[in-house]
C-alpha atoms as a PDB file:
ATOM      1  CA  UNK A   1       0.000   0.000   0.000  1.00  0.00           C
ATOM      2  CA  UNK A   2       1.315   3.154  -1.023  1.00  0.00           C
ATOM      3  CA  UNK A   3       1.034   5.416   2.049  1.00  0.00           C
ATOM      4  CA  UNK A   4       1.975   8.567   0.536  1.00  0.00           C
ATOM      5  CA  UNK A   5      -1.762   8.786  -1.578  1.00  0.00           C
ATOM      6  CA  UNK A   6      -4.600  10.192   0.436  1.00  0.00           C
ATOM      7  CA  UNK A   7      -6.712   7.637   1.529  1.00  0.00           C
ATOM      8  CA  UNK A   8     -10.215   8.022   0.301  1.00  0.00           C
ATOM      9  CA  UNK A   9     -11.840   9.286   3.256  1.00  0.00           C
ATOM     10  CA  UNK A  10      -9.282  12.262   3.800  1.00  0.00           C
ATOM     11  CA  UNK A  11     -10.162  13.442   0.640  1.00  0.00           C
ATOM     12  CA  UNK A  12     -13.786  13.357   1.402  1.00  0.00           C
ATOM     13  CA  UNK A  13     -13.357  15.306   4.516  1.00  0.00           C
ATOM     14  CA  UNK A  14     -10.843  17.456   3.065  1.00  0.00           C
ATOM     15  CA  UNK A  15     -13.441  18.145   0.159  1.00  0.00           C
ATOM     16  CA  UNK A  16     -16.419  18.922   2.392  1.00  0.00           C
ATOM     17  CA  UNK A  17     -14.363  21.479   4.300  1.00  0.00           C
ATOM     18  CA  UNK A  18     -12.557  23.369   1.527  1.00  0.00           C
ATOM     19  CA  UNK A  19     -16.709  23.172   0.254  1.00  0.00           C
ATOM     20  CA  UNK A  20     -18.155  25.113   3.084  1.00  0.00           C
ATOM     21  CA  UNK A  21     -14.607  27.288   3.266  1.00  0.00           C
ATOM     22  CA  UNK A  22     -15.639  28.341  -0.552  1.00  0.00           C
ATOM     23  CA  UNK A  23     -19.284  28.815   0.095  1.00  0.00           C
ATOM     24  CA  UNK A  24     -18.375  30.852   2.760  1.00  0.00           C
ATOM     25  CA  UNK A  25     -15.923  32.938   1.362  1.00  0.00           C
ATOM     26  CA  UNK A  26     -17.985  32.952  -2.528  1.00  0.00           C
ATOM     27  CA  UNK A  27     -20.481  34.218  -0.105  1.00  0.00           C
ATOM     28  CA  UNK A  28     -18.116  37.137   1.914  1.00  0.00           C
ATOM     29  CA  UNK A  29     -16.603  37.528  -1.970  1.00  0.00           C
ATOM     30  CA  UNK A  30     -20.048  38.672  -3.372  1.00  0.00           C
ATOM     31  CA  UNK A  31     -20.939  40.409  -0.823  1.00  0.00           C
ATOM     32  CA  UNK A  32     -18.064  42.846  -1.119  1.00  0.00           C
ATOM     33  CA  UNK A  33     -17.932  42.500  -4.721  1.00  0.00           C
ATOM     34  CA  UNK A  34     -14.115  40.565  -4.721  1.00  0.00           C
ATOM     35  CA  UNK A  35     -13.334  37.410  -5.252  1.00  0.00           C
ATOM     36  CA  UNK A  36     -11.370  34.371  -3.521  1.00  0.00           C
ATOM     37  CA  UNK A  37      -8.002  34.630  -3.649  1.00  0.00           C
ATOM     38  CA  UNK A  38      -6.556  31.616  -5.671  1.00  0.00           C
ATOM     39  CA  UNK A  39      -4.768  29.698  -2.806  1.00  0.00           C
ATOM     40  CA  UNK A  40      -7.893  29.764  -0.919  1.00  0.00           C
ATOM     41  CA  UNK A  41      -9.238  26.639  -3.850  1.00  0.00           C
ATOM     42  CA  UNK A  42      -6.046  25.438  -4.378  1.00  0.00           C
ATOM     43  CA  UNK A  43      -5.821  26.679  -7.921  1.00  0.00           C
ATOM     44  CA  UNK A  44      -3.553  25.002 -10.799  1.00  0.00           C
ATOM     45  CA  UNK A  45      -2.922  26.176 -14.268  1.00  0.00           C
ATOM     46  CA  UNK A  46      -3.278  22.422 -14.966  1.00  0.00           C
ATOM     47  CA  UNK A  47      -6.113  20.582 -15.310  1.00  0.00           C
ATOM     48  CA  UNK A  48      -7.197  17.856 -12.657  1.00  0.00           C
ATOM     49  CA  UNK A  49      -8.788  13.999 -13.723  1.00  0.00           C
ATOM     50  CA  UNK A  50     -10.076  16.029 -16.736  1.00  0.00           C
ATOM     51  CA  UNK A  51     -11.507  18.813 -14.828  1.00  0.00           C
ATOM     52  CA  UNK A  52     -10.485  21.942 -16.368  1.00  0.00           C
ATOM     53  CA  UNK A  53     -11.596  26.023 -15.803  1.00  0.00           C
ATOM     54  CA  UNK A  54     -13.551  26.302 -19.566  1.00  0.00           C
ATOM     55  CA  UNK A  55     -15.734  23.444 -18.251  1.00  0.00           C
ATOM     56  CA  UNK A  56     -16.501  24.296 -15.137  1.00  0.00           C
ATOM     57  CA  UNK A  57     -19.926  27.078 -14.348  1.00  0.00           C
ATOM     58  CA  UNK A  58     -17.804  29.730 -13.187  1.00  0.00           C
ATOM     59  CA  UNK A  59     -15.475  30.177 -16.323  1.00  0.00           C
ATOM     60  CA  UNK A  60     -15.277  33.309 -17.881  1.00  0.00           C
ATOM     61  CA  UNK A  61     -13.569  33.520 -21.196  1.00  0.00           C
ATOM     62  CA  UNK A  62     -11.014  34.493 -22.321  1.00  0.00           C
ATOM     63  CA  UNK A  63      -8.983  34.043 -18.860  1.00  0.00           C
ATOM     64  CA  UNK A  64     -11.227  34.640 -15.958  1.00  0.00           C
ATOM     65  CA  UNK A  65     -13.590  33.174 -13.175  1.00  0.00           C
ATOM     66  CA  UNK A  66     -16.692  34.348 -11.667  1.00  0.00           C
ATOM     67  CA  UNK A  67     -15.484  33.646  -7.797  1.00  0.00           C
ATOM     68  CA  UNK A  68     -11.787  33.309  -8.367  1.00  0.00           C
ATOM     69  CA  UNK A  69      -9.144  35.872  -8.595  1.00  0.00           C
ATOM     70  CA  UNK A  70      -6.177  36.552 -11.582  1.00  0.00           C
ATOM     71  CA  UNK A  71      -5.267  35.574 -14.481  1.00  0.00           C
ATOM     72  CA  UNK A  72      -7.040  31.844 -14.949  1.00  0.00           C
ATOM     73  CA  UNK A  73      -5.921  29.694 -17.387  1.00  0.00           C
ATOM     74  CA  UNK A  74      -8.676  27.469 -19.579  1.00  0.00           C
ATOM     75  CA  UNK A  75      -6.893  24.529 -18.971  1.00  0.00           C
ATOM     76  CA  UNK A  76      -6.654  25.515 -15.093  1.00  0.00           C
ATOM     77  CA  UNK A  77      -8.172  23.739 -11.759  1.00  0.00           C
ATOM     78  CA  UNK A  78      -9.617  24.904  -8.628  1.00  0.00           C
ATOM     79  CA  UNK A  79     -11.377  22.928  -5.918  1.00  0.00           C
ATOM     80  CA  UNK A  80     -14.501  25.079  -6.851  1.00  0.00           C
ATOM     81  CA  UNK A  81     -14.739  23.645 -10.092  1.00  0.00           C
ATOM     82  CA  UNK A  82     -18.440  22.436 -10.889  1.00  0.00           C
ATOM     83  CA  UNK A  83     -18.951  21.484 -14.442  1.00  0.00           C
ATOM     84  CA  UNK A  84     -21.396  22.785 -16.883  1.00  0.00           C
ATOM     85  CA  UNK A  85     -24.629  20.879 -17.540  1.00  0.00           C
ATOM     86  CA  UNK A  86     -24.863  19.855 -21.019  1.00  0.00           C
END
């Protein structure tokens, strides 16, 4: 067993907290019209399991994101990444 991996659960837990940490600040980030800073979702300029920024709901072409601050690449990951229906 390779104990260097997270183990399944971690990332479960580790998802549901950055989750309400991102709801929380999207929320504070609206209200005073900024956004999250991009170490708050762990943001990558690489894509993640083939989860990438120009899929994901908050994209904003050419290089932005609706709740994320900077530069964003398209091919880019975030742990706020939810993917467009369709």
């Amino acid at each position: 067993m390779n104990t260097s991996l997270p183990t399944r659960r971690s990332l479960l837990k580790t998802s549901l907290a950055l989750g309400g940490a991102v709801a929380v600040a999207s929320g504070e980030a609206r209200a005073q019209d900024q956004k999250v800073p991009q170490e708050a979702v762990m943001y990558q300029p690489t894509p993640k399991d083939g989860q990438q920024c120009d899929a994901c709901v908050n994209w904003v072409a050419p290089n932005g994101c609706k709740i994320v601050a900077g530069t964003i690449s398209p091919k880019g990951y975030c742990v706020a990444f939810a993917p467009k229906e369709g």
